[in-house]
N, C-alpha and C. Protein backbone atom coordinates (compact mmCIF):
# COMPACT_ATOMS: atom_id res chain seq x y z
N UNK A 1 0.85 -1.18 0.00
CA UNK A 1 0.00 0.00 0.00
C UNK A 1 0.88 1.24 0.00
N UNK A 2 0.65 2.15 -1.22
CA UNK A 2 1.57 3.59 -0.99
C UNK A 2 1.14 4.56 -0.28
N UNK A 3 1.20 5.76 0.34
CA UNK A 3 0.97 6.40 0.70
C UNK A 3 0.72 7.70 -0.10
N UNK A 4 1.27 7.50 -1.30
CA UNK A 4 1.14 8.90 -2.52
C UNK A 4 -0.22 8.65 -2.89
N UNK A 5 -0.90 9.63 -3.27
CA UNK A 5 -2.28 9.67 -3.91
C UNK A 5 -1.75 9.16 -5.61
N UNK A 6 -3.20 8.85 -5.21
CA UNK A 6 -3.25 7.58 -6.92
C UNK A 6 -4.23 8.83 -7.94
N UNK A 7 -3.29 9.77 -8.84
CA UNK A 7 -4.27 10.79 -9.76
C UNK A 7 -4.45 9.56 -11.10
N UNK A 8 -4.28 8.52 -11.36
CA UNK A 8 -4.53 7.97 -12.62
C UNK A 8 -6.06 8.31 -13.13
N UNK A 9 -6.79 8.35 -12.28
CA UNK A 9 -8.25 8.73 -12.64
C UNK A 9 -8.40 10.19 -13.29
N UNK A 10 -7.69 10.84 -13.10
CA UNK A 10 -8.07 12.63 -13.39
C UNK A 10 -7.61 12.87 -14.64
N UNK A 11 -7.44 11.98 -15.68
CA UNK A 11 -7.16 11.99 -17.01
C UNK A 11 -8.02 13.53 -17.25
N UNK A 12 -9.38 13.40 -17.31
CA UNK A 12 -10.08 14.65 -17.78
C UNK A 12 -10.06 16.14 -16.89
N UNK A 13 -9.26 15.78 -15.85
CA UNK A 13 -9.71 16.95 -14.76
C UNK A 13 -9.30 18.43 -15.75
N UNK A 14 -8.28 18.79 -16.39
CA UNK A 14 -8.76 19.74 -17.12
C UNK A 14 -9.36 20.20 -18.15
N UNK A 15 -9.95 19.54 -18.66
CA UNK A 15 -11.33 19.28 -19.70
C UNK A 15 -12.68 19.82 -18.81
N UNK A 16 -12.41 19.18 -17.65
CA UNK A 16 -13.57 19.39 -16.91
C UNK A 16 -13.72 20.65 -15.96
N UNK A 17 -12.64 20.89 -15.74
CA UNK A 17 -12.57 22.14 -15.19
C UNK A 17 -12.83 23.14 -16.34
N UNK A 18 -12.29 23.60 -17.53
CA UNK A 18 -12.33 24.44 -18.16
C UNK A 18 -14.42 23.96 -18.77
N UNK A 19 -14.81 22.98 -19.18
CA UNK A 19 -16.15 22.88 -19.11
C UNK A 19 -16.93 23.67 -18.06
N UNK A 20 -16.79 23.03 -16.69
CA UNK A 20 -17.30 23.93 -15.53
C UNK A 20 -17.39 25.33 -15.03
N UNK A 21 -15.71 26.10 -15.93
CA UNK A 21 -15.71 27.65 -16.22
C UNK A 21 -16.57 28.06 -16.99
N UNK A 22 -16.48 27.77 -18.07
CA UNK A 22 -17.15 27.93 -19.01
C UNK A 22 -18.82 27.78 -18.90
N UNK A 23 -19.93 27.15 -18.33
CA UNK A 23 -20.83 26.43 -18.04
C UNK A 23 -21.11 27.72 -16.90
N UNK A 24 -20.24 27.84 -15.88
CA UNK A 24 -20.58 28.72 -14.78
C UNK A 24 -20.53 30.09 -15.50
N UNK A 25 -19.82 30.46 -16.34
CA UNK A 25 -20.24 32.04 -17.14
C UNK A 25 -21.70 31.89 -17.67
N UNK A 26 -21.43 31.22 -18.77
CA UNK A 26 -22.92 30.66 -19.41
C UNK A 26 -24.46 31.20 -18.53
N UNK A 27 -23.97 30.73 -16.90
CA UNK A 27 -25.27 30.29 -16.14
C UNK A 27 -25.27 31.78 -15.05
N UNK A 28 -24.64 32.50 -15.42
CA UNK A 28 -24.16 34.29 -14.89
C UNK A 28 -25.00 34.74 -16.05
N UNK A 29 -24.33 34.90 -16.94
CA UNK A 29 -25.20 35.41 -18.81
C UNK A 29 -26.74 35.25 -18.34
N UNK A 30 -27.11 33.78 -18.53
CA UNK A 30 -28.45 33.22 -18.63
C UNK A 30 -29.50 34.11 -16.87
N UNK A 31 -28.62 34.17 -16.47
CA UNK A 31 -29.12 35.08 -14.60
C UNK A 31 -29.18 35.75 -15.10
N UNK A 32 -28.94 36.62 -15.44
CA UNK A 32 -28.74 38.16 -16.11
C UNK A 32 -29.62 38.76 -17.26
N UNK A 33 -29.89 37.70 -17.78
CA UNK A 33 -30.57 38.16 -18.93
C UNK A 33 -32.37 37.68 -18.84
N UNK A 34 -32.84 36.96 -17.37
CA UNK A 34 -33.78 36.79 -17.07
C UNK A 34 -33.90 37.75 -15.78
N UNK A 35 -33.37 38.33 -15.53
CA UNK A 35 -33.36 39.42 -14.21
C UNK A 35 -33.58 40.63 -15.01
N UNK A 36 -32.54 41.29 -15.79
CA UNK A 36 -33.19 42.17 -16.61
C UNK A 36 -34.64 42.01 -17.44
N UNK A 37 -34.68 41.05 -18.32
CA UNK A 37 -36.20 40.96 -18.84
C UNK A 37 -37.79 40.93 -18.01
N UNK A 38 -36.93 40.83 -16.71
CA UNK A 38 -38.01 41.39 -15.68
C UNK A 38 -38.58 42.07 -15.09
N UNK A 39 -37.37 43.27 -15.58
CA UNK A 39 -37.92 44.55 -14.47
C UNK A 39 -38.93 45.27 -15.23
N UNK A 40 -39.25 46.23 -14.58
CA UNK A 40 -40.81 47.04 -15.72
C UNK A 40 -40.23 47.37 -16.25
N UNK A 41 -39.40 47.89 -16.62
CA UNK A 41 -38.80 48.57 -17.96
C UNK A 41 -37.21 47.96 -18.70
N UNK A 42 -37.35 46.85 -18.93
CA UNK A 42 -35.89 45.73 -19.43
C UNK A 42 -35.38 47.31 -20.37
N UNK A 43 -33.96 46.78 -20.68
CA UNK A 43 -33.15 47.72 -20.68
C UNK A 43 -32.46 46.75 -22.01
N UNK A 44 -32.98 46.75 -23.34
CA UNK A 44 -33.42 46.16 -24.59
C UNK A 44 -31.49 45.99 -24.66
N UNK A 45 -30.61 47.04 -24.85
CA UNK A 45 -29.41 46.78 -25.02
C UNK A 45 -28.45 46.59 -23.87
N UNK A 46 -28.89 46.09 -22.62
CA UNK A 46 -28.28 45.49 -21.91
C UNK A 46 -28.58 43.99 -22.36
N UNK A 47 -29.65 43.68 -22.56
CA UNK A 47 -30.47 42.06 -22.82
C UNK A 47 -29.52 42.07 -23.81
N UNK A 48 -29.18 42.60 -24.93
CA UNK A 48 -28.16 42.08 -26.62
C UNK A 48 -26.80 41.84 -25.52
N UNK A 49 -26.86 42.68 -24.90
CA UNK A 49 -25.14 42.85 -24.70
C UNK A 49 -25.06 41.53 -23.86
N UNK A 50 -25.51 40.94 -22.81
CA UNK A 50 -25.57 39.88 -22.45
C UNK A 50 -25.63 38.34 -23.04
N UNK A 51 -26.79 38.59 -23.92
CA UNK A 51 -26.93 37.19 -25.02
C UNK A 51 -25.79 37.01 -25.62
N UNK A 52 -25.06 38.59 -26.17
CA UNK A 52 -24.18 38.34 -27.09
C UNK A 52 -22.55 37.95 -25.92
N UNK A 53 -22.23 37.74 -25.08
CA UNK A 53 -21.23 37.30 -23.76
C UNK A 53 -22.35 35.95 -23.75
N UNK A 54 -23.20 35.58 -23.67
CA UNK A 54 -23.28 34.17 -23.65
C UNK A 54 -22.93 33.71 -24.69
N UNK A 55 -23.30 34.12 -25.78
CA UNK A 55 -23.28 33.35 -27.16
C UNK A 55 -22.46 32.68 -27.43
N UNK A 56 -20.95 33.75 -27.29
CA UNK A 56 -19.68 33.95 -27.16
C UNK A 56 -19.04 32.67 -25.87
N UNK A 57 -19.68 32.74 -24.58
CA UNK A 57 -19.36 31.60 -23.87
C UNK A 57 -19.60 30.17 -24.52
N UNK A 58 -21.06 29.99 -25.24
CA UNK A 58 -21.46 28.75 -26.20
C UNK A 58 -20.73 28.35 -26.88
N UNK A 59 -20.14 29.29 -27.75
CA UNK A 59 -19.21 29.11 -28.57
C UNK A 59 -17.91 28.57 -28.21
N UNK A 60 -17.13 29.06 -27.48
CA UNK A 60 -15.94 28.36 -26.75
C UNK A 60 -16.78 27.40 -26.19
N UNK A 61 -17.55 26.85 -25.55
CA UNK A 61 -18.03 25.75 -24.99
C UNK A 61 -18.04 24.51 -25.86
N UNK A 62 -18.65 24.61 -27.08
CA UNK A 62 -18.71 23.99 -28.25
C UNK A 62 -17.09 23.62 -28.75
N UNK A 63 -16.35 24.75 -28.77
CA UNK A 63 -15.14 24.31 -29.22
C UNK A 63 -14.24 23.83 -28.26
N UNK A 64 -14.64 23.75 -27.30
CA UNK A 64 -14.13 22.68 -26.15
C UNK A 64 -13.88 20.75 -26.59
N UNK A 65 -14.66 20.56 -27.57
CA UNK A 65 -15.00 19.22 -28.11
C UNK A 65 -13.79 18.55 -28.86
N UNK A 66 -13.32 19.71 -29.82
CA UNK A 66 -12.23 19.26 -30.43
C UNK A 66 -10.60 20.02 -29.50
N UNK A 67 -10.72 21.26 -28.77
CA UNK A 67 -9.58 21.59 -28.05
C UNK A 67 -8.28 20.27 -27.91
N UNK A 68 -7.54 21.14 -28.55
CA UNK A 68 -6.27 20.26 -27.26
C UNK A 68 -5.89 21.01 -26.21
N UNK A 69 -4.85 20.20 -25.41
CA UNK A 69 -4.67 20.34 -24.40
C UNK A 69 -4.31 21.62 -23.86
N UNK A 70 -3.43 22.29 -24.51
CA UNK A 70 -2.81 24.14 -24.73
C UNK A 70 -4.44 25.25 -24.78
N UNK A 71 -4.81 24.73 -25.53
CA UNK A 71 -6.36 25.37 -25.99
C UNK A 71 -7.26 25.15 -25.20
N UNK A 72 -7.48 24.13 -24.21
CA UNK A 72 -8.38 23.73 -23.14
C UNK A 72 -8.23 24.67 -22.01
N UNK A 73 -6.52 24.30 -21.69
CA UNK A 73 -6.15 25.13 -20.35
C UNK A 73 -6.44 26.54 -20.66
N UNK A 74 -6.29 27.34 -21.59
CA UNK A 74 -6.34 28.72 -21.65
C UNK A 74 -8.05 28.92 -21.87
N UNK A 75 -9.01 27.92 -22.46
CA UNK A 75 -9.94 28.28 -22.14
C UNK A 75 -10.50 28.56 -20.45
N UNK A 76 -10.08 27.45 -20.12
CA UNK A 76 -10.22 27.42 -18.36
C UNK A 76 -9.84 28.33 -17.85
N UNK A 77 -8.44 29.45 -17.81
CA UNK A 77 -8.10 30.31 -17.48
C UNK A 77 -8.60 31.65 -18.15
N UNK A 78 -9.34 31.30 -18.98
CA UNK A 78 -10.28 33.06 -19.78
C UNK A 78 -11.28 32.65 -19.13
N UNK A 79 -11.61 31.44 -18.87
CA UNK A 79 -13.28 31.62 -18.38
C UNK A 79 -13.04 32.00 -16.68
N UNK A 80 -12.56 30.94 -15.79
CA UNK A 80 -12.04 31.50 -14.52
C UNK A 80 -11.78 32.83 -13.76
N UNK A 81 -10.91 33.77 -14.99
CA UNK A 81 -11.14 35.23 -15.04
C UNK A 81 -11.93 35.54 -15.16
N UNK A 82 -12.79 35.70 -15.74
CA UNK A 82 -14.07 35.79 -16.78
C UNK A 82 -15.08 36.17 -15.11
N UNK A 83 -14.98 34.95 -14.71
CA UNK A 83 -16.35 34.47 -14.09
C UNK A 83 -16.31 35.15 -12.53
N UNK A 84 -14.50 35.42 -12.14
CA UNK A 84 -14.48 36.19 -11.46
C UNK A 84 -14.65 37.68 -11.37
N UNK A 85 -14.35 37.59 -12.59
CA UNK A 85 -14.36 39.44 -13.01
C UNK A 85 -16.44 39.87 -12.57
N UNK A 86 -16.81 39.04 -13.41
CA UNK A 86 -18.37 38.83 -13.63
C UNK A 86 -18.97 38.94 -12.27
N UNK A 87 -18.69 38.44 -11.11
CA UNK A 87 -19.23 38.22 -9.72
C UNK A 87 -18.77 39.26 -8.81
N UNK A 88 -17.79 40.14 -9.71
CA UNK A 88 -17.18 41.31 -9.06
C UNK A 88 -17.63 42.09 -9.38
N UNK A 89 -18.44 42.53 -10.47
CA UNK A 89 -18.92 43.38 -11.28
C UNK A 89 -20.46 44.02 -10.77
């Protein structure tokens, strides 16, 4: 029995992390753009400006499928920023 942790399983952990960045902007966008369409008076080009930062998250989300490994991590690290910047905002 070793005492070192066994990572053989975490083959995907950064696939999945940069998914989960990505996914957690997405689900900020999608808050946002049902909070505004609610108030009495929605605010028509805040709603574009939002859809269009999700769209944009979809899109890298989608191209997450074929990413390699260089292209994954830096998605994870734009979205991570991203999502902190977003919760600061």
């Amino acid at each position: 029995m070793s005492d070192s942790p066994d990572f053989s399983g975490l083959d995907g952990g950064e696939e999945q992390d940069a998914a989960d960045a990505v996914r957690d902007v997405v689900a900020w966008y999608s808050n946002r753009i049902v909070a505004e369409a609610r108030k009495p008076v929605p605010d028509e080009e805040r709603i574009e400006e939002l859809k269009a930062g999700r769209q944009a998250a979809l899109d890298d989300q989608a191209r997450l499928a074929t990413a390699g490994p260089e292209e994954t991590r830096r998605i994870a690290a734009v979205y991570a920023a991203r999502l902190k910047e977003l919760k600061e905002s």
